[in-house]
Protein backbone atom coordinates (compact mmCIF):
# COMPACT_ATOMS: atom_id res chain seq x y z
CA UNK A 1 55.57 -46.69 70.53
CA UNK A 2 51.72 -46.24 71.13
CA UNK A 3 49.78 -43.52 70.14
CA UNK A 4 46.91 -42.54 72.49
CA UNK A 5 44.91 -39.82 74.62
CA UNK A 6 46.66 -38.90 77.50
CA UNK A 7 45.68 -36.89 80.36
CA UNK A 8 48.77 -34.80 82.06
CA UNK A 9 47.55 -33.68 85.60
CA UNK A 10 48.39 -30.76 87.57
CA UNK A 11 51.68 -30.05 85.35
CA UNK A 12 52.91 -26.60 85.37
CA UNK A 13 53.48 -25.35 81.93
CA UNK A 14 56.70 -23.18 81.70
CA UNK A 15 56.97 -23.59 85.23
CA UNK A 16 53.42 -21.68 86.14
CA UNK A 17 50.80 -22.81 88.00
CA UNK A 18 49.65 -26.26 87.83
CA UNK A 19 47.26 -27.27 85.43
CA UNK A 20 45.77 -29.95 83.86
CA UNK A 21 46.38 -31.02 79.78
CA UNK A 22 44.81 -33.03 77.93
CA UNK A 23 46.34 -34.78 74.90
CA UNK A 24 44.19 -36.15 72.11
CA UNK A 25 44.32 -36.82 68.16
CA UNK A 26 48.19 -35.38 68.14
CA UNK A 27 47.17 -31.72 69.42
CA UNK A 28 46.64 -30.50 72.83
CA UNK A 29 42.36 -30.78 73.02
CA UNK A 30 42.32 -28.91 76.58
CA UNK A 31 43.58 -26.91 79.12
CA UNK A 32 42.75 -26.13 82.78
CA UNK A 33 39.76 -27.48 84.96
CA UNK A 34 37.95 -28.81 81.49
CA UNK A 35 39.99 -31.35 80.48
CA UNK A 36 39.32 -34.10 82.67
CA UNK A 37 35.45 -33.44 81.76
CA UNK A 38 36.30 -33.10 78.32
CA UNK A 39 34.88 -36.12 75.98
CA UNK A 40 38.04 -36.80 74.49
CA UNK A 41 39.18 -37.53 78.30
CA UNK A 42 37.68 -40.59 78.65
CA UNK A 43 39.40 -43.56 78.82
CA UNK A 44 42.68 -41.47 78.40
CA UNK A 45 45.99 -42.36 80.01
CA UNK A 46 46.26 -40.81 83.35
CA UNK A 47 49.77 -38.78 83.69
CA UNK A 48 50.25 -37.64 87.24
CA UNK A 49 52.36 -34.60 86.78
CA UNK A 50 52.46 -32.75 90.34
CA UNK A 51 55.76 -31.43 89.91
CA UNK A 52 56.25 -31.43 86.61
CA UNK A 53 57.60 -28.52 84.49
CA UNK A 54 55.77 -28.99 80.69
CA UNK A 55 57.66 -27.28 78.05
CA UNK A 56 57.12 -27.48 74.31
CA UNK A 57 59.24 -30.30 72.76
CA UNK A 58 63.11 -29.48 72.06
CA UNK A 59 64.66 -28.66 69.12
CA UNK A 60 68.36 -28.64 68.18
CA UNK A 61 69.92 -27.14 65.59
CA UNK A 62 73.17 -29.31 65.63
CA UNK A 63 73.28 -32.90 65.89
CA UNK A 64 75.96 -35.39 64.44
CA UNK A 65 73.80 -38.40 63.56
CA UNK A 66 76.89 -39.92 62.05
CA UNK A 67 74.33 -41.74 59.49
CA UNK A 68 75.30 -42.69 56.26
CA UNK A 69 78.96 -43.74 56.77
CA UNK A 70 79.88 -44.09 60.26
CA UNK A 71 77.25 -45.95 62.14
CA UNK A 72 79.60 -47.76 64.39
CA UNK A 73 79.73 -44.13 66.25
CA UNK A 74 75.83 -43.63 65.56
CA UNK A 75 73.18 -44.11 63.16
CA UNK A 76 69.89 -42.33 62.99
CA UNK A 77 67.90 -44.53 64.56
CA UNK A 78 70.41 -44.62 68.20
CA UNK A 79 70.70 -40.61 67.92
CA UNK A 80 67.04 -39.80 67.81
CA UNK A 81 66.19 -42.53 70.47
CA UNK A 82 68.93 -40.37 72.67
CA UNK A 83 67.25 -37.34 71.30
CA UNK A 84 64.13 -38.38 73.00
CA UNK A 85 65.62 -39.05 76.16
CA UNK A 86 66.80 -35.77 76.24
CA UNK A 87 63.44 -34.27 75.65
CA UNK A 88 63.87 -33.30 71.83
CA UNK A 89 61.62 -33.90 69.21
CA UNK A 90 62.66 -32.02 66.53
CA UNK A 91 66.56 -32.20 65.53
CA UNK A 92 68.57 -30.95 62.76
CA UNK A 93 71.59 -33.40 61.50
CA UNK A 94 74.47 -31.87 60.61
CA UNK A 95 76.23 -32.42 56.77
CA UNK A 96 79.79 -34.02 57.79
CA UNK A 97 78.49 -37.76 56.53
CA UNK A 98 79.72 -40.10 54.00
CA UNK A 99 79.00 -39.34 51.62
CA UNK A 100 77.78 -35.54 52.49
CA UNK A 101 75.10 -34.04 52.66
CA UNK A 102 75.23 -31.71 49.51
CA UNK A 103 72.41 -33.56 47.30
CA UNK A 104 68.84 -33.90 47.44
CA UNK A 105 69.49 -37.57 47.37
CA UNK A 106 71.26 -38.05 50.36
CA UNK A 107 68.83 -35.56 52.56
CA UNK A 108 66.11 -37.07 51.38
CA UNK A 109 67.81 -40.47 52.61
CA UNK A 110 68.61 -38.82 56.01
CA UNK A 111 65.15 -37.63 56.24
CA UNK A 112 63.22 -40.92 55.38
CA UNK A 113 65.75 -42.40 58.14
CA UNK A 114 64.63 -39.95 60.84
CA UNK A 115 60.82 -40.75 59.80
CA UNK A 116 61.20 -44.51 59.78
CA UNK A 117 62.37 -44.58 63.20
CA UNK A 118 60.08 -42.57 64.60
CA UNK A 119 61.32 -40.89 67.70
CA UNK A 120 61.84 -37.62 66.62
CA UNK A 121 61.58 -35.37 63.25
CA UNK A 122 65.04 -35.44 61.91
CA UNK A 123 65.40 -32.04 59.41
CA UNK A 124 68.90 -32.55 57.62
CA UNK A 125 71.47 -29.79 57.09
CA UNK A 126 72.26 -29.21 54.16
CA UNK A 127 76.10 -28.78 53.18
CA UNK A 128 77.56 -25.14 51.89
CA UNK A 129 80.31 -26.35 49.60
CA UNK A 130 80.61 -29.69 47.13
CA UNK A 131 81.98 -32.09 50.07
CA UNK A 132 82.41 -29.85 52.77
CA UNK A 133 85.70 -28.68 50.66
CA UNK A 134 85.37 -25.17 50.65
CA UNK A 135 85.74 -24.62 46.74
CA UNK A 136 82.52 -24.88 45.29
CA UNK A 137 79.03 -23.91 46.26
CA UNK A 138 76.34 -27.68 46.76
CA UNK A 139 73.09 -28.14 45.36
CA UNK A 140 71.28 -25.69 47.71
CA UNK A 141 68.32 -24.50 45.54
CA UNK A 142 67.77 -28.65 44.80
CA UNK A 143 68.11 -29.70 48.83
CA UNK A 144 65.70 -26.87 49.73
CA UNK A 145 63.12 -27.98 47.19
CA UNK A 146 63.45 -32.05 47.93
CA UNK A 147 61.39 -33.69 50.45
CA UNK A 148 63.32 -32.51 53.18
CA UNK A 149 62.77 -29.35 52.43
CA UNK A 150 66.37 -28.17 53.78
CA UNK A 151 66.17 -24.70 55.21
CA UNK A 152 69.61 -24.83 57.45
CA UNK A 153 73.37 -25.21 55.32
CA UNK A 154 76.34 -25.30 57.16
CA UNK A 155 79.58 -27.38 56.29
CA UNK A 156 80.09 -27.61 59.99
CA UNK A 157 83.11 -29.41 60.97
CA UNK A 158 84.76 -27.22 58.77
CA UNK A 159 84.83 -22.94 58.18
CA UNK A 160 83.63 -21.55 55.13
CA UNK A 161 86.81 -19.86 54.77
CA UNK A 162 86.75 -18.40 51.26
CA UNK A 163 84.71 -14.80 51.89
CA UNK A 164 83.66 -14.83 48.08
CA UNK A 165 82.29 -18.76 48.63
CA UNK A 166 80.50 -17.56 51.96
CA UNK A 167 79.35 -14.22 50.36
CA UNK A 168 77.36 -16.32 47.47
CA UNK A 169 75.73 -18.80 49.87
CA UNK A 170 74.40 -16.06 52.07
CA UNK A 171 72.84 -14.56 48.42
CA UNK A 172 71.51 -18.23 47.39
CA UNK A 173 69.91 -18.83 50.25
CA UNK A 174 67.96 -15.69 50.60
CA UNK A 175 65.33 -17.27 47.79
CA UNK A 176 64.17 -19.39 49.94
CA UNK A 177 64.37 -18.16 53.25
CA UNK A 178 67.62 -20.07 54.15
CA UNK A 179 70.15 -20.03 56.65
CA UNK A 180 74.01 -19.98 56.70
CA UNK A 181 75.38 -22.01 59.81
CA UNK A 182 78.74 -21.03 60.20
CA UNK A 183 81.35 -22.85 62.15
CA UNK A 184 83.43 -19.78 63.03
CA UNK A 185 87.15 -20.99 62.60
CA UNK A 186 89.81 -19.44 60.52
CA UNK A 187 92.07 -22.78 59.25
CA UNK A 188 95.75 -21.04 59.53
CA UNK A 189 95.12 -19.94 62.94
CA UNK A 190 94.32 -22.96 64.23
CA UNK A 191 96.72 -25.60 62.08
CA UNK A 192 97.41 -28.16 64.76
CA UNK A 193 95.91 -26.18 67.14
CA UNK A 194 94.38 -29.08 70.70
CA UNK A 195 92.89 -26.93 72.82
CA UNK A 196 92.41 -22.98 74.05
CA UNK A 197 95.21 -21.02 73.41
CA UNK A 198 96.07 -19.61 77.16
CA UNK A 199 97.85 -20.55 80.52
CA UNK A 200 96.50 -24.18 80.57
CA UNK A 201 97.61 -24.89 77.08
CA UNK A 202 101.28 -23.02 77.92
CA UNK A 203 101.48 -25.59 81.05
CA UNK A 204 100.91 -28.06 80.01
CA UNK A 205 102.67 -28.25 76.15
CA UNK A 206 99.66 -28.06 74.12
CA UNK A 207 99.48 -26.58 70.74
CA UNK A 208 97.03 -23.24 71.75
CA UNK A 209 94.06 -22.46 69.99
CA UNK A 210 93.22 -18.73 70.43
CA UNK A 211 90.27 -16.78 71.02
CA UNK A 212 90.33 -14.79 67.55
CA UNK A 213 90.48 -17.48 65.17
CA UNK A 214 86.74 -18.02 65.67
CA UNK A 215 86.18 -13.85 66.30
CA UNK A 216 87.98 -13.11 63.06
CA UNK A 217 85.62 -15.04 61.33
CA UNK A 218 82.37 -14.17 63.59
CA UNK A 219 83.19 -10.47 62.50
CA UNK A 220 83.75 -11.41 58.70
CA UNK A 221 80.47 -12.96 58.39
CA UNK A 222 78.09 -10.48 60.15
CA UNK A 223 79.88 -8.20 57.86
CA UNK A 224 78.88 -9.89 55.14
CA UNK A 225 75.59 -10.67 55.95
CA UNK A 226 74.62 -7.46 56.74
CA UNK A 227 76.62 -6.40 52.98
CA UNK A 228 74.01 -8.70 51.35
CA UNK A 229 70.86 -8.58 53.68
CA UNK A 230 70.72 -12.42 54.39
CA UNK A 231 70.36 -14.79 57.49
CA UNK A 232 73.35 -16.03 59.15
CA UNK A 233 73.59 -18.54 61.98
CA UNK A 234 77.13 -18.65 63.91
CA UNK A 235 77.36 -22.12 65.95
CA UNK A 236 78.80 -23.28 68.94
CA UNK A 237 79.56 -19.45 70.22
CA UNK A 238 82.53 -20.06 72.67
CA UNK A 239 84.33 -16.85 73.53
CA UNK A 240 83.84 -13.42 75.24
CA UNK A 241 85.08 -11.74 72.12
CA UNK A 242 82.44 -13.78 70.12
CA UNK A 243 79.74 -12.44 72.35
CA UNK A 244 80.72 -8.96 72.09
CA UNK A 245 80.16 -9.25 67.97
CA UNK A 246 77.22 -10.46 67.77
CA UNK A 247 76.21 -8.39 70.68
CA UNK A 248 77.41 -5.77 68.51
CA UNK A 249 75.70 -6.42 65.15
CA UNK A 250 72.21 -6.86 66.62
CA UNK A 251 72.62 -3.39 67.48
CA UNK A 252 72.94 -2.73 63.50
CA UNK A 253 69.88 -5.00 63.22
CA UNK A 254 72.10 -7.83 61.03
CA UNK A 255 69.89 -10.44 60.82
CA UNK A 256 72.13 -12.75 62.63
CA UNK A 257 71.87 -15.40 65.46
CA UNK A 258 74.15 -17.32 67.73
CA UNK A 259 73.93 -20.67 69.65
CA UNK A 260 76.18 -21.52 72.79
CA UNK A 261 76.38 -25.55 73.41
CA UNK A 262 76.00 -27.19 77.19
CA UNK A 263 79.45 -28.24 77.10
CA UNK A 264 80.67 -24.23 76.56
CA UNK A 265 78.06 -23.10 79.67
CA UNK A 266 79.86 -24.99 82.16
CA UNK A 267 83.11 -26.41 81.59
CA UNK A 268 86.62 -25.12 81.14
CA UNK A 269 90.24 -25.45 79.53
CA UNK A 270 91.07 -26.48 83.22
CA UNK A 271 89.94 -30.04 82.50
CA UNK A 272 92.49 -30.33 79.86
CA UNK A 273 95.39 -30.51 82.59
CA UNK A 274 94.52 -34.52 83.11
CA UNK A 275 95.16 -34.80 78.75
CA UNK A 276 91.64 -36.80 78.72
CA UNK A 277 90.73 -36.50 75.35
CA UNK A 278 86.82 -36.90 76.50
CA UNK A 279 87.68 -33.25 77.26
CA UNK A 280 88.66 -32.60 73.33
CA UNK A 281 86.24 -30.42 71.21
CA UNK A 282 86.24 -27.95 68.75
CA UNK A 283 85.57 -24.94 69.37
CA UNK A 284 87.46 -26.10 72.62
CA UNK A 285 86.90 -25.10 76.23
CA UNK A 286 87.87 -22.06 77.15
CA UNK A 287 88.09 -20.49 79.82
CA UNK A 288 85.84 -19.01 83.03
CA UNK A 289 85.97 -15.71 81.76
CA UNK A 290 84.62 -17.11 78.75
CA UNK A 291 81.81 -19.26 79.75
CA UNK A 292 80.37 -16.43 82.32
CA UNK A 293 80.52 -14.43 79.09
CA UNK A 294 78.71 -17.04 77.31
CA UNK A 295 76.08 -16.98 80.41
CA UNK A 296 75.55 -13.73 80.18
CA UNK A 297 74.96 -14.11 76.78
CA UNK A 298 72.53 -16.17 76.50
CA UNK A 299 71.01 -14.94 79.89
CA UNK A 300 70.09 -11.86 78.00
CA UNK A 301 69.49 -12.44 74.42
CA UNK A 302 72.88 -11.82 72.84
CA UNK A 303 73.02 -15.36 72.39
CA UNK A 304 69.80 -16.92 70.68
CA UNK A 305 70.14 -20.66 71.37
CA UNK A 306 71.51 -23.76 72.96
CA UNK A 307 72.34 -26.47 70.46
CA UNK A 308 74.19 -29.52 71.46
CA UNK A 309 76.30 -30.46 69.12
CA UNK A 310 75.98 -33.43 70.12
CA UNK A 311 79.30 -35.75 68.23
CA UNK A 312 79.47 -39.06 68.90
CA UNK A 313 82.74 -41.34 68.39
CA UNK A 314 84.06 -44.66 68.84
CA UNK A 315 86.68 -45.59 71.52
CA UNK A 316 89.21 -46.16 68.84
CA UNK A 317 88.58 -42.62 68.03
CA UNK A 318 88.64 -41.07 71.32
CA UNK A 319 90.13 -43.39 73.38
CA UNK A 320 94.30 -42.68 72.23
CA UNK A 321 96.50 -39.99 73.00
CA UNK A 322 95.48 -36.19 73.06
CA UNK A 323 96.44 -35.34 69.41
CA UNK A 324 95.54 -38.56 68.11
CA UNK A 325 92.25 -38.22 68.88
CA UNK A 326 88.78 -36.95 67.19
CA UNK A 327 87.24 -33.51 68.43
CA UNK A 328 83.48 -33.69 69.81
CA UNK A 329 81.61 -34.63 72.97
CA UNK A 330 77.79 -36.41 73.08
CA UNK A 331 75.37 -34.36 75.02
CA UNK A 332 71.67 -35.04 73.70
CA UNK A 333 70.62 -36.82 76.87
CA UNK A 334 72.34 -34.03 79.38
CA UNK A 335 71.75 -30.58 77.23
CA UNK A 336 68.34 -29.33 79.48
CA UNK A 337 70.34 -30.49 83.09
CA UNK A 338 72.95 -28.84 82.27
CA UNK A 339 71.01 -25.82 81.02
CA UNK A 340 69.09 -26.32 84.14
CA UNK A 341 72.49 -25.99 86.76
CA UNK A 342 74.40 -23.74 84.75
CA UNK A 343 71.09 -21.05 84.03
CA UNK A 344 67.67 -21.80 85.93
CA UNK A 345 69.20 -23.09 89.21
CA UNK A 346 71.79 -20.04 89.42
CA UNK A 347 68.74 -17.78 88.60
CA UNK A 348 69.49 -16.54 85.69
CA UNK A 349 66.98 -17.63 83.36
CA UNK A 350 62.81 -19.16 84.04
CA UNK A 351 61.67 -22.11 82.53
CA UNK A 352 60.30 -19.68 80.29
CA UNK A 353 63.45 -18.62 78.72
CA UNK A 354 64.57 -22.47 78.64
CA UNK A 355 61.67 -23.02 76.04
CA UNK A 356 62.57 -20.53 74.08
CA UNK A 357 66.35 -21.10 73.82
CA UNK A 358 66.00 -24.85 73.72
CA UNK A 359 62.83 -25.12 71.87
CA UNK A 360 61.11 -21.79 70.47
CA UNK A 361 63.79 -19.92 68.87
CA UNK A 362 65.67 -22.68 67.35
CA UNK A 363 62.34 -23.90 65.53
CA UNK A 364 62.00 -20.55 64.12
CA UNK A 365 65.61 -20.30 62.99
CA UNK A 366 65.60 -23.66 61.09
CA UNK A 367 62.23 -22.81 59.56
CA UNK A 368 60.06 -25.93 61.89
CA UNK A 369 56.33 -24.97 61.67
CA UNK A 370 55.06 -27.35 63.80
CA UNK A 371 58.01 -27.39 66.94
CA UNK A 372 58.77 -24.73 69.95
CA UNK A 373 54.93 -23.86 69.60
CA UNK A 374 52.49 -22.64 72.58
CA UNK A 375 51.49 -24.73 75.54
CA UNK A 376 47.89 -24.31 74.12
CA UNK A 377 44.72 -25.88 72.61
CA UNK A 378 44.85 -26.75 69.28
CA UNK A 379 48.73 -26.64 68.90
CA UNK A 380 50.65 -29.86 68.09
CA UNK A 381 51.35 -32.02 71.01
CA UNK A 382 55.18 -31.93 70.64
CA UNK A 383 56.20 -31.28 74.64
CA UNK A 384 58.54 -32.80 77.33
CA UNK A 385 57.75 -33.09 81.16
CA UNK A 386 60.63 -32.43 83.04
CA UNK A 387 60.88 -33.46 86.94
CA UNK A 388 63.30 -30.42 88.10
CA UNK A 389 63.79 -31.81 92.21
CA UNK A 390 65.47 -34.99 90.74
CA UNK A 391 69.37 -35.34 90.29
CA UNK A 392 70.88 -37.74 88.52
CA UNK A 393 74.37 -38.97 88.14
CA UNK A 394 75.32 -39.15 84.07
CA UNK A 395 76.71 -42.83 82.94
CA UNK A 396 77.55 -42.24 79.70
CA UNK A 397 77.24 -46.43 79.85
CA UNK A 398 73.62 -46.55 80.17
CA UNK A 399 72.57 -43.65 77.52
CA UNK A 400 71.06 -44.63 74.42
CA UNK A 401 73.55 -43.02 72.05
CA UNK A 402 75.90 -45.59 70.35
CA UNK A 403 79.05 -43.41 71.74
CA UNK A 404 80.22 -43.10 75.51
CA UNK A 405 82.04 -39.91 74.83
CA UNK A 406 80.27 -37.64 77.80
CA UNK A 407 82.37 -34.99 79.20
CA UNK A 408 79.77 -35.23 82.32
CA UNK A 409 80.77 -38.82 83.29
CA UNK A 410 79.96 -38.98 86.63
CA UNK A 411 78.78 -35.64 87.54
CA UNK A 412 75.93 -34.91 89.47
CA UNK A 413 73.01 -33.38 87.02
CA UNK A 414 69.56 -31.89 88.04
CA UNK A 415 66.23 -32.65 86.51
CA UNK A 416 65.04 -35.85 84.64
CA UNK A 417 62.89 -36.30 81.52
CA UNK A 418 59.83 -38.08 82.69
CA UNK A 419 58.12 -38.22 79.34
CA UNK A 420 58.29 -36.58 75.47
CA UNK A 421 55.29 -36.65 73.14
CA UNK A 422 55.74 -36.27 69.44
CA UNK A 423 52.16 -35.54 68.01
CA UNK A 424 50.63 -36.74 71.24
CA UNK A 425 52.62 -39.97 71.04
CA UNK A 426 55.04 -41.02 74.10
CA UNK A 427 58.01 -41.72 72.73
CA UNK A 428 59.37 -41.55 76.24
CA UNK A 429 56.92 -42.27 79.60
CA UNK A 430 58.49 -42.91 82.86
CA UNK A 431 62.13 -41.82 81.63
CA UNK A 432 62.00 -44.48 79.63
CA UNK A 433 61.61 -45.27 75.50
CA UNK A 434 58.69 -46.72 74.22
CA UNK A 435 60.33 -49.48 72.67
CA UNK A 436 61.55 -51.64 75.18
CA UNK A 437 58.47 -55.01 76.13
CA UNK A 438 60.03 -54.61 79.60
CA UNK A 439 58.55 -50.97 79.86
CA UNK A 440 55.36 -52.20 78.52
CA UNK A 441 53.64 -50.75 81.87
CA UNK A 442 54.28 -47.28 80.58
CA UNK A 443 52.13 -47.44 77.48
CA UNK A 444 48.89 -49.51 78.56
CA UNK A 445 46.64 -49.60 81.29
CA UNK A 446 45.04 -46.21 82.54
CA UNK A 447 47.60 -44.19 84.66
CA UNK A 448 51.41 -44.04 84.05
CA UNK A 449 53.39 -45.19 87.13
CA UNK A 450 55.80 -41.83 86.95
């Protein structure tokens, strides 16, 4: 991965008019007609970026990087490589390891990971409870003050189910400007549960997973948020019902946010009739009434985010019967095309509101100085360029994660990453890592063949 000036012309920051940027020392150095004539513009690497949406570098909140303890699904160094793909440079892994993520010592060893490789800052999650059991509050004051300075805790995976256990957290973590991430799913009524509870499920003899098992606990937690004035998070929003709470306790000014994932903006329960368990996740698909309330959530501000959740798993895992097999779908490398079909293309949301749902607001939730900042001079080069005319069709074959389990296989996505830059390094050029001695073309010599 090199590190160098570059020189992005005639790219259209958050979709505006075309411009050029100039790239130097890790920060953008220039905007508009000056930066071709500015000094630090000599001898750069010439970017030609007709076309080209630039939006500041993407930031999830919820990534599985499987790493330690199941790195034949994914390790740190394959999920952030995927990350970068995907136009991300910032993500935040999720707890559920081996062993968890409920010490400083095992943060800081998720964090040192993410640096060592390089391709994007990795910011772990710290977990809630002692081993994601639900009985005993972690180290949280000790994984907020390590080197990874954790500002996100969330035993994701699992529901904080015990209100007093939840109620605590939300208190601890208001000394240092934490966050509770809560996966919203009350444990007796879902026991068994496969997939939506509803007419699919009915027809086709699946154990039904209903709507208010994550509401009941949605509505719980706002409560108690707002009972203790503290930050809460509530991932992977799925239903109507959902949206309707949170729409609701924004109006009471709780300080409370919401993320919807890809997979939850444009599929269904419908896919379930085939029993592929590619199509298994949890919160599962629901239905269309459901994910045009989750559109119209996010499309105007009810919902904050998109995260991906992005889960990889192995083909023993996933590749079995329906009940037999693991919950979770991969989605780094296809979150901003789908965002792009199932919100810009339908007109529903700008480029504008793509950066901050996929980059802006999530950097501000999970406490990221340096992410989802300003196209501007003197801010940290962390972008993407996106080419929004291409299609693509996903191959979950040729991604970089170390998982295959895509819900998209084979469908027909808009827009392609053409390049990320983390600190004014391409960690991606041409669509393609900066890793790879056959791409070598993409880091040296004066203009990028894009």
């Amino acid at each position: 991965m090199t590190t160098a000036t570059y020189l992005l012309r005639a790219v259209a920051p958050l979709g505006g008019d075309p411009v050029d940027v100039l790239l130097a020392d890790g920060v953008i150095a220039a905007t508009g007609p000056g930066a071709a004539a500015h000094p630090a513009a000599a001898g750069a690497h010439v970017v030609e970026g007709a076309g080209l949406v630039l939006l500041p570098g993407l930031v999830d909140l919820h990534t599985h990087l499987r790493e330690p303890g199941r790195e034949d699904a994914e390790t740190i160094a394959s999920g952030t490589r995927a990350a970068a793909l995907g136009g991300f440079t910032a993500v935040h892994a999720m707890a559920n390891t081996t062993p968890t993520q409920d010490t400083a010592g095992v943060v800081e060893q998720v964090w040192r990971l993410g640096r060592d490789a390089g391709w994007v800052d990795v910011r772990p999650v710290g977990a809630v409870s002692v081993g994601l059991a639900g009985e005993h509050l972690a180290e949280l004051g000790a994984m907020a003050g390590s080197a990874a300075r954790v500002r996100v805790f969330s035993d994701d995976g699992r529901c904080v189910h015990d209100p007093v256990l939840m109620r605590r957290a939300l208190e601890y973590v208001k000394a240092f400007d934490g966050v509770v991430a809560q996966h919203a799913q009350e444990p007796r009524l879902t026991e068994g549960a496969q997939m939506h509870e509803g007419v699919v499920s009915a027809q086709i003899g699946l154990a039904g997973w209903p709507a208010v098992a994550e509401e009941a606990i949605v509505a719980r937690d706002v409560l108690l948020a707002e009972h203790v004035g503290s930050r809460l998070h509530v991932c992977h929003l799925s239903t109507a019902g959902s949206v309707e709470i949170i729409r609701w306790a924004k109006s009471r000014g709780i300080q409370v946010t919401a993320e919807a994932t890809p997979h939850h903006l444009l599929l269904t329960d419908e896919l379930a009739r085939g029993y592929d368990p590619v199509f298994k996740v949890n919160p599962p698909l629901r239905t269309a009434a459901d994910v045009e309330a989750v559109r119209a959530g996010l499309a105007d501000g009810t919902i904050d985010i998109v995260a991906t959740d992005h889960a990889p798993h192995t083909r023993e895992d996933k590749d079995c019967e329906w009940a037999a097999a693991a919950f979770g779908m991969t989605g780094l490398e296809t979150a901003l095309s789908v965002v792009q079909q199932a919100m810009v293309d339908t007109g529903r949301m700008t480029w504008a509101d793509v950066a901050r749902v996929l980059s802006t607001t999530p950097a501000t939730i999970g406490r990221v100085a340096d992410h989802g900042r300003p196209v501007a001079v003197g801010e940290p080069a962390n972008l993407v360029l996106v080419d929004p005319t291409a299609q693509r069709v996903v191959d979950p074959h040729a991604q970089a994660t170390a998982s295959v389990n895509s819900p998209l296989a084979g469908r027909t996505l808009p827009g392609r990453i053409v390049a990320t830059f983390l600190r004014g390094r391409a960690t991606v050029l041409g669509g393609r890592p900066q890793d790879d001695p056959a791409d070598a073309r993409f880091a040296v010599g004066r203009t990028a063949a894009l």
